[in-house]
N, C-alpha and C. Protein backbone atom coordinates (compact mmCIF):
# COMPACT_ATOMS: atom_id res chain seq x y z
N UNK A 1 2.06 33.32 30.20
CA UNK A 1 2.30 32.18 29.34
C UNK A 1 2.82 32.70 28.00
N UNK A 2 3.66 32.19 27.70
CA UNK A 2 4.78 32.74 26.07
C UNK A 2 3.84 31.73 24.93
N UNK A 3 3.13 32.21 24.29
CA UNK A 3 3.20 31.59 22.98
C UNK A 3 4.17 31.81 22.12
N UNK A 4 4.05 30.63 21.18
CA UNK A 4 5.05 30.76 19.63
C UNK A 4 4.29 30.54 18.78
N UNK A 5 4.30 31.12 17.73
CA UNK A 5 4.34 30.47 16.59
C UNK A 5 4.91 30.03 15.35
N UNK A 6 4.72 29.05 14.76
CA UNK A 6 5.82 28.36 13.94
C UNK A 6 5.20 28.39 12.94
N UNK A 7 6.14 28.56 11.73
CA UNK A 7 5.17 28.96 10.52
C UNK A 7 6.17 27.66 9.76
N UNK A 8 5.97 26.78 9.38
CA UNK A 8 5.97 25.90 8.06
C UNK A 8 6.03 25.27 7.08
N UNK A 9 6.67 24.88 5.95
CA UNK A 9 6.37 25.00 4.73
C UNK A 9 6.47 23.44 4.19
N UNK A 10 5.55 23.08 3.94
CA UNK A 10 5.54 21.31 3.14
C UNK A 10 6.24 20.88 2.68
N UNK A 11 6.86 20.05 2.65
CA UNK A 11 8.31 19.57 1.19
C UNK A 11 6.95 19.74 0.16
N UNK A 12 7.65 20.48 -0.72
CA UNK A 12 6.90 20.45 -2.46
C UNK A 12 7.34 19.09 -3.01
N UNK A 13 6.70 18.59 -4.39
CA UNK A 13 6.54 17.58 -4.90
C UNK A 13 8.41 18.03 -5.31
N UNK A 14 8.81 19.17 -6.05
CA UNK A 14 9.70 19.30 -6.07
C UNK A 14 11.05 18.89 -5.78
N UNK A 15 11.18 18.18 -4.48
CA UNK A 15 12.10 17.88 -3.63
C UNK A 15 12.89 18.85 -3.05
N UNK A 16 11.87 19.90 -2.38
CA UNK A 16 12.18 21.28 -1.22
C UNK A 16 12.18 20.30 0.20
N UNK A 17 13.03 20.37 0.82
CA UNK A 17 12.89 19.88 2.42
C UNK A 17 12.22 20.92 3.03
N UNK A 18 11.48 20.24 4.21
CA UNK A 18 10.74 21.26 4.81
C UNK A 18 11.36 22.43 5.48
N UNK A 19 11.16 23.56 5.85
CA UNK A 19 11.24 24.38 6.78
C UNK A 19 11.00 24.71 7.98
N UNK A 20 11.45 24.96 9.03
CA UNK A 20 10.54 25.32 9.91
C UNK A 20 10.99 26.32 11.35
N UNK A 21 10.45 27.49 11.06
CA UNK A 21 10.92 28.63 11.99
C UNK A 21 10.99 29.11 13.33
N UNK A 22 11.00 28.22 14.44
CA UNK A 22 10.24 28.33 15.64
C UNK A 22 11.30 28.51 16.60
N UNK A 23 10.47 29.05 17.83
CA UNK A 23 11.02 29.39 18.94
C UNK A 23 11.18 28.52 19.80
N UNK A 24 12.75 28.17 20.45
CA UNK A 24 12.69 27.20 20.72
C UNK A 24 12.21 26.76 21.99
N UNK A 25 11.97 27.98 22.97
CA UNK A 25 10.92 27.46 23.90
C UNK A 25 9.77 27.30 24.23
N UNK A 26 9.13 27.37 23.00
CA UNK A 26 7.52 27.22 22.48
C UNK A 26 7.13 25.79 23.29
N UNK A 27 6.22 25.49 23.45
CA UNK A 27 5.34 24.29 24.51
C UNK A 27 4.88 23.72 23.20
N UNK A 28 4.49 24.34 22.41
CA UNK A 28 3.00 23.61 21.81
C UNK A 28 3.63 24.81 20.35
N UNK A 29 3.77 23.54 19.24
CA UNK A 29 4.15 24.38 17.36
C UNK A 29 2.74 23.64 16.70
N UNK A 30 2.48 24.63 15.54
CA UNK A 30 1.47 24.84 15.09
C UNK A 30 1.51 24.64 13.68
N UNK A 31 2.48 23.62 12.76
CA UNK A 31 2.56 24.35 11.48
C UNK A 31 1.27 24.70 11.01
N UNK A 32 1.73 25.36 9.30
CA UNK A 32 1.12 25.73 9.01
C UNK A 32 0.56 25.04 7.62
N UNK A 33 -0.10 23.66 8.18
CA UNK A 33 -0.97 23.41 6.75
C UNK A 33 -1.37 22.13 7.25
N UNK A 34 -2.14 21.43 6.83
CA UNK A 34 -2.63 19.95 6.71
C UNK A 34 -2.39 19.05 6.47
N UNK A 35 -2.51 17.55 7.00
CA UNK A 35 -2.24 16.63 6.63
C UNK A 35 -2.44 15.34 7.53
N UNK A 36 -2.46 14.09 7.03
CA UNK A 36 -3.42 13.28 7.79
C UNK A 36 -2.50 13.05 8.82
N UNK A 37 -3.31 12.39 10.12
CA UNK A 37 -2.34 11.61 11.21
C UNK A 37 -1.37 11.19 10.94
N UNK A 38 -0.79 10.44 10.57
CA UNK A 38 0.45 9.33 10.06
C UNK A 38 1.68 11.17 9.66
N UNK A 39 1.34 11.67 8.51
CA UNK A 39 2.39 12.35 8.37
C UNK A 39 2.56 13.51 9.48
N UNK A 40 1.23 13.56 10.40
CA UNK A 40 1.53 14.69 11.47
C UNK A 40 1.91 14.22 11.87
N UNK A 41 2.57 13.05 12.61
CA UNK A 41 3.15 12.58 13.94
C UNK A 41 4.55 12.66 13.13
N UNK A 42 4.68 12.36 11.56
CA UNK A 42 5.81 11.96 11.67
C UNK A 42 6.10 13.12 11.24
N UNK A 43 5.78 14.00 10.45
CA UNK A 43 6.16 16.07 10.68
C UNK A 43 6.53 16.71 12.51
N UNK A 44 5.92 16.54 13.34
CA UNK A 44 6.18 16.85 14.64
C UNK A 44 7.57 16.26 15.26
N UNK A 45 7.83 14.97 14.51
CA UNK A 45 8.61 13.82 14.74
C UNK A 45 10.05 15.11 14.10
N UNK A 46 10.13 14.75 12.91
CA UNK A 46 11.10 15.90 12.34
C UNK A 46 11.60 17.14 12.90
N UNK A 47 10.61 17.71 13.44
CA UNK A 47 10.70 19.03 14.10
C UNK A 47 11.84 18.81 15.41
N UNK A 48 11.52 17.44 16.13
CA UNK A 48 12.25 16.83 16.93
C UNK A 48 11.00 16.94 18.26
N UNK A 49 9.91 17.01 18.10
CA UNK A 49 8.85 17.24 18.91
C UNK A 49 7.50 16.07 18.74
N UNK A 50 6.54 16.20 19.14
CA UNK A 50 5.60 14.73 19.22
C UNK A 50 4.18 15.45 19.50
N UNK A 51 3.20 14.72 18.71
CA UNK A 51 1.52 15.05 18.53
C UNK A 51 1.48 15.38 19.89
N UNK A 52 0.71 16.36 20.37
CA UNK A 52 0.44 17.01 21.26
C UNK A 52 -0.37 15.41 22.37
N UNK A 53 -0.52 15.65 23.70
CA UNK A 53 -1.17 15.20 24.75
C UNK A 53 -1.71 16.22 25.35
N UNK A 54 -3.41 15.65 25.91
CA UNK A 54 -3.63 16.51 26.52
C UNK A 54 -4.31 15.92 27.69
N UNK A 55 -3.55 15.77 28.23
CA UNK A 55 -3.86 15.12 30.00
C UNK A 55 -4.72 15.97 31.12
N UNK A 56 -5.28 16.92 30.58
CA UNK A 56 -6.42 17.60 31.33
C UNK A 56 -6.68 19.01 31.26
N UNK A 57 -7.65 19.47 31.75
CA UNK A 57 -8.60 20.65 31.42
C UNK A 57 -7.12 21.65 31.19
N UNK A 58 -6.47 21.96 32.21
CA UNK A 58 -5.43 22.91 32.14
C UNK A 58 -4.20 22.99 30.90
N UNK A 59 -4.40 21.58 30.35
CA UNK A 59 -3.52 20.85 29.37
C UNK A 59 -3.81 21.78 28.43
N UNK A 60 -5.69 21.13 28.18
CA UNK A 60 -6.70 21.84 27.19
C UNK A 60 -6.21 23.13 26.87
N UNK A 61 -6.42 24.28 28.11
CA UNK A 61 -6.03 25.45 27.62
C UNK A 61 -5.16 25.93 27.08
N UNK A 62 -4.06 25.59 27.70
CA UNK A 62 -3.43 26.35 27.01
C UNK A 62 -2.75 25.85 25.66
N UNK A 63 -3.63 24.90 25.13
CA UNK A 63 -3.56 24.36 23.99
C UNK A 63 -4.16 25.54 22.81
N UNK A 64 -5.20 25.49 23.50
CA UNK A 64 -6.05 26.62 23.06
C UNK A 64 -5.15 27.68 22.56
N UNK A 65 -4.97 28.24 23.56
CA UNK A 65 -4.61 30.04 23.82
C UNK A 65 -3.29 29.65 22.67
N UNK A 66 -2.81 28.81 22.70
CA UNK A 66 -1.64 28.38 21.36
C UNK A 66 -2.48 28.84 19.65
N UNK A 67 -3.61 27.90 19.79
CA UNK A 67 -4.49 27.95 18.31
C UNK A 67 -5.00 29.24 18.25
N UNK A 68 -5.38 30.05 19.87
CA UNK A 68 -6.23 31.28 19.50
C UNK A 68 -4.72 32.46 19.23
N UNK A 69 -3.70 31.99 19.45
CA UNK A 69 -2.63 33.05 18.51
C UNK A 69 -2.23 32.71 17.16
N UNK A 70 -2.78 32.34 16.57
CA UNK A 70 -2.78 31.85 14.99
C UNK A 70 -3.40 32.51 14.39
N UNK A 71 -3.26 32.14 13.29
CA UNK A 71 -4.40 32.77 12.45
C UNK A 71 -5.29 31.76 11.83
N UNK A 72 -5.37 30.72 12.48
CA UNK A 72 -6.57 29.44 12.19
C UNK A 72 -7.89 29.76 12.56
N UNK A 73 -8.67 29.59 12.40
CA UNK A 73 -10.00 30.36 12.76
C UNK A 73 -11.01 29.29 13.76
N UNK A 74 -12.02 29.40 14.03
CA UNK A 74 -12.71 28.07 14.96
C UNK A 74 -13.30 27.14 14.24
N UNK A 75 -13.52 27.36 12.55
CA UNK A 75 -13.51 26.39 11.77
C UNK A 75 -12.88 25.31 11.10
N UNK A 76 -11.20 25.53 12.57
CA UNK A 76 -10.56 24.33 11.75
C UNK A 76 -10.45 23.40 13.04
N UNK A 77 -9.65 22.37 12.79
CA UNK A 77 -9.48 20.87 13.30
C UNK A 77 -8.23 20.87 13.30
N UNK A 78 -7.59 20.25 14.28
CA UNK A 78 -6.42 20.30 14.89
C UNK A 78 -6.48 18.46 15.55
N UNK A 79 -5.26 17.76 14.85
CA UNK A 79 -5.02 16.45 15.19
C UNK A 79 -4.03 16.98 16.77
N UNK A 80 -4.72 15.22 17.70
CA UNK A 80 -3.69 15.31 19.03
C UNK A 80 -2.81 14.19 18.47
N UNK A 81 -2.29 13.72 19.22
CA UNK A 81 -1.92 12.05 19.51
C UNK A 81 -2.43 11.43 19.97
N UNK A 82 -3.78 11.51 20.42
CA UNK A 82 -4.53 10.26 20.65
C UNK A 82 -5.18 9.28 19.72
N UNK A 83 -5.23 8.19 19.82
CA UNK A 83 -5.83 7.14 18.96
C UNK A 83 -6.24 6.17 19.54
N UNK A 84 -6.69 5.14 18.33
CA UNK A 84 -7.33 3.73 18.99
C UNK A 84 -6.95 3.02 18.06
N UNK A 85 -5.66 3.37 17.37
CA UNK A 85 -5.38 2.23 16.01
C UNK A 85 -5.08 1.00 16.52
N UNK A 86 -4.17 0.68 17.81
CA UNK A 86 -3.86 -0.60 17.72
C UNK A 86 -4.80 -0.96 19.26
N UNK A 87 -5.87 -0.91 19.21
CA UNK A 87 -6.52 -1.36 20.03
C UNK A 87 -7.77 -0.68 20.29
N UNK A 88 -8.88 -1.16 19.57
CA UNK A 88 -10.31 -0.95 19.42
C UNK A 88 -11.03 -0.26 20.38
N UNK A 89 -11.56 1.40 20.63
CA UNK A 89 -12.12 1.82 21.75
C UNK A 89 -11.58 1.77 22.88
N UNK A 90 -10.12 1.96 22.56
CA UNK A 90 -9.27 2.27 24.16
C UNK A 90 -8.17 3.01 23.28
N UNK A 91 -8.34 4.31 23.93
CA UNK A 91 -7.63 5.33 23.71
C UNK A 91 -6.31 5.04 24.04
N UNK A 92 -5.51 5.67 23.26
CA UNK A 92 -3.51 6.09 23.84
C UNK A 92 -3.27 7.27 23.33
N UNK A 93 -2.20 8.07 24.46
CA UNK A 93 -1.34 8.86 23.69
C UNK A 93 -0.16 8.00 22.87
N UNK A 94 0.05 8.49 21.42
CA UNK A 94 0.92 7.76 20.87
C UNK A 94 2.17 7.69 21.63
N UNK A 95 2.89 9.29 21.74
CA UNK A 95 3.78 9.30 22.40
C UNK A 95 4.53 8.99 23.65
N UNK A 96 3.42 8.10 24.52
CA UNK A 96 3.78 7.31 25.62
C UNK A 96 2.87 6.15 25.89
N UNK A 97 2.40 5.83 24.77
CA UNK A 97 2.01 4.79 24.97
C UNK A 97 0.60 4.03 25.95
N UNK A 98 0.59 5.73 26.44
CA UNK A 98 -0.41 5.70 28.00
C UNK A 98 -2.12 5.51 27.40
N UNK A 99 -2.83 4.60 28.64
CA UNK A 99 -4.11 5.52 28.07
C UNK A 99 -4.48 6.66 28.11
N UNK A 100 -5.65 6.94 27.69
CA UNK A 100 -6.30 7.88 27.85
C UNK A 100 -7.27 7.92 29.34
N UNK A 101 -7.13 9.28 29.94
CA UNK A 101 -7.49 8.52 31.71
C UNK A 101 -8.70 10.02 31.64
N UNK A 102 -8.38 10.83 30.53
CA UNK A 102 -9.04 12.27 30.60
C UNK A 102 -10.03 12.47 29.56
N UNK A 103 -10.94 13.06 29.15
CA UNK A 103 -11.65 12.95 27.91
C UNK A 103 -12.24 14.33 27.83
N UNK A 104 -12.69 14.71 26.26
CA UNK A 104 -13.21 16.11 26.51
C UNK A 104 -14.18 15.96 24.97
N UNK A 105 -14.65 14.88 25.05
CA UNK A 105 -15.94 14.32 23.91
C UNK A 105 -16.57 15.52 23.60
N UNK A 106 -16.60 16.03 22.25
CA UNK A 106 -18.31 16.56 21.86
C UNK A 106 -19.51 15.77 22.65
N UNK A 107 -19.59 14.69 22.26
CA UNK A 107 -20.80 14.10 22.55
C UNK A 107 -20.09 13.26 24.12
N UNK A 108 -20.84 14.16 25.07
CA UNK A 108 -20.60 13.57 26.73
C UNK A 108 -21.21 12.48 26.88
N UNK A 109 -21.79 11.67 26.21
CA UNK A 109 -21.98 10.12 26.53
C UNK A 109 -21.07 9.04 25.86
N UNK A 110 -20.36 9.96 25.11
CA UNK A 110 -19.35 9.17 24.52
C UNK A 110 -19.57 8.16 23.54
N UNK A 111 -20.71 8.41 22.48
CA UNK A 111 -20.86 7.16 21.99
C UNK A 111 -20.06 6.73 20.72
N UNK A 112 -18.44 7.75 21.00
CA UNK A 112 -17.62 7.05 19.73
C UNK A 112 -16.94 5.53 20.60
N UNK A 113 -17.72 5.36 21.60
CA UNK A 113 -17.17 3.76 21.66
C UNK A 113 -17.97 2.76 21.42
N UNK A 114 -19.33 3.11 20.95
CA UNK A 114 -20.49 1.97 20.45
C UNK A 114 -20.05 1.76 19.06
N UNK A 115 -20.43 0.23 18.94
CA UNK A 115 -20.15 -0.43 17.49
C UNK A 115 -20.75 0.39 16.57
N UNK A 116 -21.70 1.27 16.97
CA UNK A 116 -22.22 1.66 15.25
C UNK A 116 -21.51 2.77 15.12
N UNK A 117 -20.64 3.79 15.51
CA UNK A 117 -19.93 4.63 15.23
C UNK A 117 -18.65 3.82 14.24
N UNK A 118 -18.12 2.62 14.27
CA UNK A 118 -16.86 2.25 13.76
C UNK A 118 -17.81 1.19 12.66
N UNK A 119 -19.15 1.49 12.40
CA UNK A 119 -20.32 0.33 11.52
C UNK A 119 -19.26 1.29 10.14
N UNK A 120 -18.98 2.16 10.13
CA UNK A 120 -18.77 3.02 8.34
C UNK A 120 -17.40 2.69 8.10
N UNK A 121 -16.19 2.25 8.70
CA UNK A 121 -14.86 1.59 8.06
C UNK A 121 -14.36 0.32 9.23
N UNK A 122 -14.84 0.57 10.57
CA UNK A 122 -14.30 -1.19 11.24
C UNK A 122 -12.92 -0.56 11.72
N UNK A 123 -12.23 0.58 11.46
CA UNK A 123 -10.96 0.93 11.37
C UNK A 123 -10.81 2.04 12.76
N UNK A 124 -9.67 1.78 13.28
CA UNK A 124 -9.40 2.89 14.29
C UNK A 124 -10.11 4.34 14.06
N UNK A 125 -9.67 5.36 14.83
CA UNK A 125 -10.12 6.43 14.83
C UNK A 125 -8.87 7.10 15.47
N UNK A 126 -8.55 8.54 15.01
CA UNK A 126 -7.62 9.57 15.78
C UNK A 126 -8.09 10.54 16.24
N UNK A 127 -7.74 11.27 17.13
CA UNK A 127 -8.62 12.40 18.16
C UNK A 127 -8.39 13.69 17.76
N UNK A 128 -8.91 14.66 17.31
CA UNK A 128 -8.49 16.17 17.08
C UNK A 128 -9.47 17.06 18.18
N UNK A 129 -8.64 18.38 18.22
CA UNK A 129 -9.65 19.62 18.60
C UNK A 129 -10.51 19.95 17.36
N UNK A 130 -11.74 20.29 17.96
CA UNK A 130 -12.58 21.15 16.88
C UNK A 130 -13.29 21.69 18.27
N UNK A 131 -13.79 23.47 17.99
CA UNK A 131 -14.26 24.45 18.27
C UNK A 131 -16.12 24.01 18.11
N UNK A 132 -16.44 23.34 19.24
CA UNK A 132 -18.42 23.52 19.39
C UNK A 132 -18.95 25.22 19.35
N UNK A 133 -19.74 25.41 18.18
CA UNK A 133 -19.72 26.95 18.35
C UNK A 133 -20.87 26.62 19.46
N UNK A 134 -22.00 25.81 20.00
CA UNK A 134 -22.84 25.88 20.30
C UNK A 134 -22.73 26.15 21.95
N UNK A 135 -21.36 25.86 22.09
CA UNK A 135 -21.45 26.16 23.74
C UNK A 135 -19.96 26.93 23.83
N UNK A 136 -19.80 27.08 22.47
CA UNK A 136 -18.12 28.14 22.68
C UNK A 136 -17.05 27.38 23.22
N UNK A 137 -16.99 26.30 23.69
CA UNK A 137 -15.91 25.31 23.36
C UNK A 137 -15.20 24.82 22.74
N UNK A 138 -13.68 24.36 23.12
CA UNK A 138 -13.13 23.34 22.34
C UNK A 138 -13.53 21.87 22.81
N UNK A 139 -13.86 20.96 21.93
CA UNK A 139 -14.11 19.78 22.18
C UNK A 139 -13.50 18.71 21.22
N UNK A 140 -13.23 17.30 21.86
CA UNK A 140 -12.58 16.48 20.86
C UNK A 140 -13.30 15.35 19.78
N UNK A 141 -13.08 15.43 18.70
CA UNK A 141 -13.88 14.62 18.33
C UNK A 141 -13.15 13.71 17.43
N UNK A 142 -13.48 12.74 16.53
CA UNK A 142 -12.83 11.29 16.37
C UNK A 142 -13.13 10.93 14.42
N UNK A 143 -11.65 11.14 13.97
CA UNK A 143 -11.57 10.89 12.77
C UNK A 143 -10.82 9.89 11.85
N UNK A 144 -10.96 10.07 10.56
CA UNK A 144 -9.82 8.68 9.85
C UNK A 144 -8.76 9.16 9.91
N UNK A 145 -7.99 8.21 10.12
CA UNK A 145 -6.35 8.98 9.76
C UNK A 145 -6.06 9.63 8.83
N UNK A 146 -6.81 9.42 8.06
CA UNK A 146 -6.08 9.33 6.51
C UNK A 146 -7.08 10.93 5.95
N UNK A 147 -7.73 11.82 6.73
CA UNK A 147 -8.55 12.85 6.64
C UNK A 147 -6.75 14.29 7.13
N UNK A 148 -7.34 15.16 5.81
CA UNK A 148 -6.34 15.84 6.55
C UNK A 148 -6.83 17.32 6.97
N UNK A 149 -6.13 16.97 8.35
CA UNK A 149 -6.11 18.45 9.27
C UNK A 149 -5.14 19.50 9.50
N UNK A 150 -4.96 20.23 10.37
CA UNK A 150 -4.16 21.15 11.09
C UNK A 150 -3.46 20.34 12.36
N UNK A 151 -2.49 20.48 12.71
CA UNK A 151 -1.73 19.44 13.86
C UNK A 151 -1.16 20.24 15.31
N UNK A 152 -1.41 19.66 16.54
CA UNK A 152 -0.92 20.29 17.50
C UNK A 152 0.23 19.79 17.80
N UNK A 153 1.80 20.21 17.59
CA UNK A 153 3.23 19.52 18.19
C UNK A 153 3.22 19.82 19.57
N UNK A 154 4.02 19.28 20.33
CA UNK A 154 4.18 19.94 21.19
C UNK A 154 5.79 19.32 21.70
N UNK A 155 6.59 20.22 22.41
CA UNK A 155 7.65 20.24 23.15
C UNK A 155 7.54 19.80 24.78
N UNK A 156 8.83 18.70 24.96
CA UNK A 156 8.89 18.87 26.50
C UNK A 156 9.68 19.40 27.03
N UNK A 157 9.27 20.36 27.74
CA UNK A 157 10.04 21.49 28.21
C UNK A 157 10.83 20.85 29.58
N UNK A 158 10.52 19.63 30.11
CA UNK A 158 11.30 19.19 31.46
C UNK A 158 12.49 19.05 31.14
């Protein structure tokens, strides 16, 4: 499996357009810095690529093995494209619109679909990786948009 990595650079307040250095048969780009949902989809968007999907365990990995060639450490968070903005506790990938048919919850009972998880804003939720040190996993867990992370792009290589 070929990793890439893509290194980055923010438009500055300045008015610098972004940069961005990558290989172009990379699966899965990584920039390099933060920022909430809304501008990751539309940063990945630029690149000419779309918030990562991850349609199952095998998806998972080598999602992974992408973040574990970085230099991001297991203390960070990584936005997908999944959400529930326009429709309450039913997952989509943004980029096709699909549900969500696969899941890889921190918490295996899933209770980011009970009302008292959405009791603190009433407002959608977006899906990232974060690293469980407790069982050495990656697992997904469920944030505001508007929180900023690290972003998974990804390319379709068909």
């Amino acid at each position: 499996m070929k990793v890439a990595i893509c290194l980055s650079f923010l438009a500055l307040a300045s008015g610098f357009q972004p940069k961005a250095e990558c290989e172009d048969k990379a699966e899965f780009v990584i920039p390099n810095f933060k920022t909430n949902w809304f501008k990751a989809m539309e940063y990945c968007h630029y690149l000419g690529l779309k918030l990562t999907r991850i349609l199952s365990a095998d998806d998972q990995l080598r999602i992974e093995a992408t973040i574990n060639g970085t230099d991001k450490g297991v203390d960070t968070q990584f936005w997908t494209g999944g959400n529930d903005l326009g429709d309450r506790r039913n997952f989509h990938w943004y980029s096709t619109g699909r549900r969500i048919t696969w899941f890889n919850w921190f918490d295996a009972e899933n209770s980011y679909g009970s009302e008292s998880y959405y009791a603190d804003s009433g407002r959608g939720k977006c899906i990232y990786l974060s690293y469980k040190k407790s069982d050495g996993q990656w697992k997904w867990g469920l944030g505001s948009y508007d929180e900023n992370r690290y972003f998974v792009c990804e390319r379709n290589l068909n």
